[in-house]
N, C-alpha and C. Protein backbone atom coordinates (compact mmCIF):
# COMPACT_ATOMS: atom_id res chain seq x y z
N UNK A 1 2.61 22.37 40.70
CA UNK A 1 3.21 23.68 40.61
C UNK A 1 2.35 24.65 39.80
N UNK A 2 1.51 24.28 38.73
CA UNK A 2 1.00 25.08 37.48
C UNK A 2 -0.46 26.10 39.13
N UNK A 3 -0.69 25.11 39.95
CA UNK A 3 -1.61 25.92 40.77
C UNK A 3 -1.22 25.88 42.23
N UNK A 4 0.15 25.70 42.44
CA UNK A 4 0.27 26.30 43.84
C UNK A 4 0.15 27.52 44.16
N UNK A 5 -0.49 27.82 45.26
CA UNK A 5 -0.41 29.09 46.04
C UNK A 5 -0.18 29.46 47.11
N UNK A 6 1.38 28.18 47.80
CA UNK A 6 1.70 27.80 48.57
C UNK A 6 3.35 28.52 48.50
N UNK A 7 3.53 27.56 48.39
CA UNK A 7 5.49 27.32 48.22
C UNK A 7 6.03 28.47 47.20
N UNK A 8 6.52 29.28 47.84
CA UNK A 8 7.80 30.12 47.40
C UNK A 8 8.69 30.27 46.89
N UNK A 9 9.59 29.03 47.28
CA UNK A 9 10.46 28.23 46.86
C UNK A 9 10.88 26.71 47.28
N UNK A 10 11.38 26.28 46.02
CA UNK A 10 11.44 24.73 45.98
C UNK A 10 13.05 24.45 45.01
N UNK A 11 13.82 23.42 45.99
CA UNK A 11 14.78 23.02 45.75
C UNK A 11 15.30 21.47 45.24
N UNK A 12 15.37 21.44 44.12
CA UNK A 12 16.01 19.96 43.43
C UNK A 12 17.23 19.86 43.26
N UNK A 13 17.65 20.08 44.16
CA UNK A 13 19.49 20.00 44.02
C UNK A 13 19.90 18.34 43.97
N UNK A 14 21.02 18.29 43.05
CA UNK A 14 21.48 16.43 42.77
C UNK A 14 19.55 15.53 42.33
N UNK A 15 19.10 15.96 41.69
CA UNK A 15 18.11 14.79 41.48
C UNK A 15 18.21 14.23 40.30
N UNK A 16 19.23 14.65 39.02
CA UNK A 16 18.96 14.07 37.66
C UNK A 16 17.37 14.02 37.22
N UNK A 17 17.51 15.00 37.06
CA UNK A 17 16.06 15.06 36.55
C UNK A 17 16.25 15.66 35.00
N UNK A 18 17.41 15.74 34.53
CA UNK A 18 17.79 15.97 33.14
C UNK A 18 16.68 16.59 32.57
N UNK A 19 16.86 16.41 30.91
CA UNK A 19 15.91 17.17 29.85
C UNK A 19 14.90 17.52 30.38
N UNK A 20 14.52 15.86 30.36
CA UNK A 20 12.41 15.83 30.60
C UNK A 20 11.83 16.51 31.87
N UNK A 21 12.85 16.33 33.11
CA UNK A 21 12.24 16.95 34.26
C UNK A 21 12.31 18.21 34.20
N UNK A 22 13.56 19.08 33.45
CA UNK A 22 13.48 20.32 32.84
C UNK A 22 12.13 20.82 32.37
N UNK A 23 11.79 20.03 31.65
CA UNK A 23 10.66 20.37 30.46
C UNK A 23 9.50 20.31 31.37
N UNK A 24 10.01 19.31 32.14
CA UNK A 24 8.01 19.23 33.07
C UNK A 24 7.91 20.56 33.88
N UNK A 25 9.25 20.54 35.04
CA UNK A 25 8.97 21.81 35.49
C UNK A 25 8.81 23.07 34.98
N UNK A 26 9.60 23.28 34.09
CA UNK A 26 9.47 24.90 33.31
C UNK A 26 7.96 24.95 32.50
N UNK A 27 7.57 23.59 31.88
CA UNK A 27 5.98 24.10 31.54
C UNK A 27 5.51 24.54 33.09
N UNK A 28 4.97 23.90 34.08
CA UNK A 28 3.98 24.22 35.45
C UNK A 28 4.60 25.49 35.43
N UNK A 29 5.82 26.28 35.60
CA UNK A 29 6.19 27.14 36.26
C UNK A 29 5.80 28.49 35.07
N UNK A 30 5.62 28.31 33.72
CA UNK A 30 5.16 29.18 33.21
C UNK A 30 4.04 29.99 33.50
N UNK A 31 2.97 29.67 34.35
CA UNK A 31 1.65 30.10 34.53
C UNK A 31 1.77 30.50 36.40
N UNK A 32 2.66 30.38 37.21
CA UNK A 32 2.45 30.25 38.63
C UNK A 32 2.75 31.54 39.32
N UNK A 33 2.40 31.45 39.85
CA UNK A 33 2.64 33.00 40.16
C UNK A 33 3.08 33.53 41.65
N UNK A 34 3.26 32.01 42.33
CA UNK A 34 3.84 32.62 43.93
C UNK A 34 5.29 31.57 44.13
N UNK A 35 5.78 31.09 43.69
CA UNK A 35 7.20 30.26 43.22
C UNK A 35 8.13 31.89 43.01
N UNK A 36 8.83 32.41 43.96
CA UNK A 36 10.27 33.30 43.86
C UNK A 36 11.52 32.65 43.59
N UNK A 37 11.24 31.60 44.60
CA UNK A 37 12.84 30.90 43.98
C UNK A 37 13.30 29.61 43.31
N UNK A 38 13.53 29.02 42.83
CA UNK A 38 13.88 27.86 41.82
C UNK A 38 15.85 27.57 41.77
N UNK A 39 15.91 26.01 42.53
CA UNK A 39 17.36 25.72 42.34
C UNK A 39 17.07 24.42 41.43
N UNK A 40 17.61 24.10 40.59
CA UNK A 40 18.12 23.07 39.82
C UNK A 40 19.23 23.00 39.68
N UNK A 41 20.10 23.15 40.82
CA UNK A 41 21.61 23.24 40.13
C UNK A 41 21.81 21.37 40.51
N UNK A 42 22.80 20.88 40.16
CA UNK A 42 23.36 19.55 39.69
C UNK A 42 22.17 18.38 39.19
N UNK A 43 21.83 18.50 38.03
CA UNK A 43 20.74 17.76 37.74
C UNK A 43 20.70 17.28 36.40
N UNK A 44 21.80 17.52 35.87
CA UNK A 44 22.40 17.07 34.39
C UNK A 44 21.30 17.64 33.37
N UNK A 45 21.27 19.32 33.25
CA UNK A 45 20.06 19.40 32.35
C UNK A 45 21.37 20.21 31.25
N UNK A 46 21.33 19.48 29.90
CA UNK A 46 21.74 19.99 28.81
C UNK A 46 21.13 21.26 28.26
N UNK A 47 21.97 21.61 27.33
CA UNK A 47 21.41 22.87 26.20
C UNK A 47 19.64 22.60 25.65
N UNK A 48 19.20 21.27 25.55
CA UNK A 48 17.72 21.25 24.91
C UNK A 48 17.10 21.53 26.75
N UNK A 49 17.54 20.99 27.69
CA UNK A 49 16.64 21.13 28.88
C UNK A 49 16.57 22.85 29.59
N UNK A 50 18.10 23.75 29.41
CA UNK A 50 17.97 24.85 29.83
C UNK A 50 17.24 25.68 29.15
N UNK A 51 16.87 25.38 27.79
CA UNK A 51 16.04 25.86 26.71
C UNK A 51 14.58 26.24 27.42
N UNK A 52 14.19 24.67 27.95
CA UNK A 52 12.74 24.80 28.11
C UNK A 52 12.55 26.00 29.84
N UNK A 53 13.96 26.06 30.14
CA UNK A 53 13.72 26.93 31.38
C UNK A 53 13.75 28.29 30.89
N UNK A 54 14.51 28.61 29.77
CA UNK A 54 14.67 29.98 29.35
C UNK A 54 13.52 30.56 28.92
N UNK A 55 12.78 29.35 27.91
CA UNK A 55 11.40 29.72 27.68
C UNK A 55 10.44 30.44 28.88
N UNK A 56 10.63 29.53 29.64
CA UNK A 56 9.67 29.61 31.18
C UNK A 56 9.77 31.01 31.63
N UNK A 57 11.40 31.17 31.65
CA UNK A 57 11.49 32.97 31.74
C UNK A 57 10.89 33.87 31.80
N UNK A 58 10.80 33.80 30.24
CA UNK A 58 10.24 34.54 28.87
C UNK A 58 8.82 35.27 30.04
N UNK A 59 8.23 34.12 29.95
CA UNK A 59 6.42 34.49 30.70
C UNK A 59 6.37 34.33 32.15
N UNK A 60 7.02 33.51 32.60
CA UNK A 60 6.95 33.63 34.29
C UNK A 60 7.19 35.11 34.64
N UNK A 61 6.44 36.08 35.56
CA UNK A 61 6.60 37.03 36.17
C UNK A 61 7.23 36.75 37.95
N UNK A 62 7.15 36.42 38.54
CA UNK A 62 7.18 36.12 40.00
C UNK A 62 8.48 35.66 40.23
N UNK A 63 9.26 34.96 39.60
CA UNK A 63 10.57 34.07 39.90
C UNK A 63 11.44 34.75 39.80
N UNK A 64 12.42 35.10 40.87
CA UNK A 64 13.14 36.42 40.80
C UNK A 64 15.02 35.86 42.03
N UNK A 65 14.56 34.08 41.96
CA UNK A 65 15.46 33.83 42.19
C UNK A 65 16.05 32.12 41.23
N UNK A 66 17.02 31.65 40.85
CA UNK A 66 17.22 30.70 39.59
C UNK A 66 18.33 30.20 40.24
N UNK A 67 19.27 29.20 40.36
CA UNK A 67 20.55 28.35 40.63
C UNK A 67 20.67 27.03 39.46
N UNK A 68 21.26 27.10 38.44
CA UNK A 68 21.46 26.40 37.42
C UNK A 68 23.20 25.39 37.55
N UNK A 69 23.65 25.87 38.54
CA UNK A 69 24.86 25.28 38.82
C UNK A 69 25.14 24.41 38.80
N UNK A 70 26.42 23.47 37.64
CA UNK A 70 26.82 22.09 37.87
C UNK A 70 25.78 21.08 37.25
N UNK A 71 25.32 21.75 36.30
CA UNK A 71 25.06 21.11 35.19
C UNK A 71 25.80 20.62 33.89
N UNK A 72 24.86 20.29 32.84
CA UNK A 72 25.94 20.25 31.66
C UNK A 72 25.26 20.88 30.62
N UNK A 73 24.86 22.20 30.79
CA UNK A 73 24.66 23.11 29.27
C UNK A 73 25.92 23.38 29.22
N UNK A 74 25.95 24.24 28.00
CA UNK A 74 27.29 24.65 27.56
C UNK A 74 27.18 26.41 27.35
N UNK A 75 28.10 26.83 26.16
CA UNK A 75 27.72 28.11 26.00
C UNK A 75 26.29 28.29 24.83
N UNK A 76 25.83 27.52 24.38
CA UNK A 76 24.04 27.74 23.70
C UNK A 76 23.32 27.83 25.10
N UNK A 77 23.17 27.00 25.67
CA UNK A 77 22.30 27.27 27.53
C UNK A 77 22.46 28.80 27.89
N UNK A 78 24.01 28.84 27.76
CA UNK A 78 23.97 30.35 28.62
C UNK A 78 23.07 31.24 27.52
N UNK A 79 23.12 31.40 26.41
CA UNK A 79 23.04 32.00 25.48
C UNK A 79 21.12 32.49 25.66
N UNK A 80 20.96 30.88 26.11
CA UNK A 80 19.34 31.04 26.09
C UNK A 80 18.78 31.76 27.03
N UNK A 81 19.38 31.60 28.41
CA UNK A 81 19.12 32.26 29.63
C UNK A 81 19.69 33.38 29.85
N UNK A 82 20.86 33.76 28.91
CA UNK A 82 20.59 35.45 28.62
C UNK A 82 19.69 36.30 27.79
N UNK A 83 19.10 35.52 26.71
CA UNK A 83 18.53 36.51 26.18
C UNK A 83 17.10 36.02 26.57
N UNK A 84 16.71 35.45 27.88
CA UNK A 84 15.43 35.15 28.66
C UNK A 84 15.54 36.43 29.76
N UNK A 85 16.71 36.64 30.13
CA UNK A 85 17.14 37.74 31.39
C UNK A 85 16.69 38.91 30.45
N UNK A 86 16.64 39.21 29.50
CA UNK A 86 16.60 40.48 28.53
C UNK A 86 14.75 40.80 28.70
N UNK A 87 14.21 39.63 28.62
CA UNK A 87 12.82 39.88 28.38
C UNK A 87 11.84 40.19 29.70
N UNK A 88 13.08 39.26 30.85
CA UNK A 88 11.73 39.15 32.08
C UNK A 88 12.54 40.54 33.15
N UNK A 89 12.06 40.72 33.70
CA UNK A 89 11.79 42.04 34.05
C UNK A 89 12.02 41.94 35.95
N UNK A 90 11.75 40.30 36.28
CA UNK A 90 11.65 40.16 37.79
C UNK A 90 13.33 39.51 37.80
């Protein structure tokens, strides 16, 4: 992902890919620049895993579509991915 210049969008719906797969994808996706859409919804990513996506936010420019649904953050998750919506601009 950190050098595709392919795929648009990519869907992990139901994979449990919790924290760590959180953390792997949102590092690659910080730097990419043709990825628009991103689903992770049912994948059991907690408050430390939506963290590392909120981060990703922060600097990703291009991603201008997200599905976080049917997870298990709580209200700190939302908290993070609102004040990630504040900074990014797409």
């Amino acid at each position: 992902l950190k050098v595709n210049n392919t795929l648009i969008e990519i869907m992990f719906w139901y994979n449990a890919i919790g924290t760590d797969g959180a953390a792997h994808i949102a590092k690659a996706l910080k730097r990419n620049t043709t990825l628009t859409g991103l689903v992770l919804g049912g994948n059991e990513i907690d408050d430390v895993g939506v963290k590392y996506v909120a981060d990703m936010l922060k600097v990703n420019t291009t991603l201008t579509g997200l599905v976080l649904n049917n997870n298990r953050f709580g209200d700190a998750g939302i908290r993070d991915i609102a004040e990630a919506f504040k900074v990014n601009s797409t």
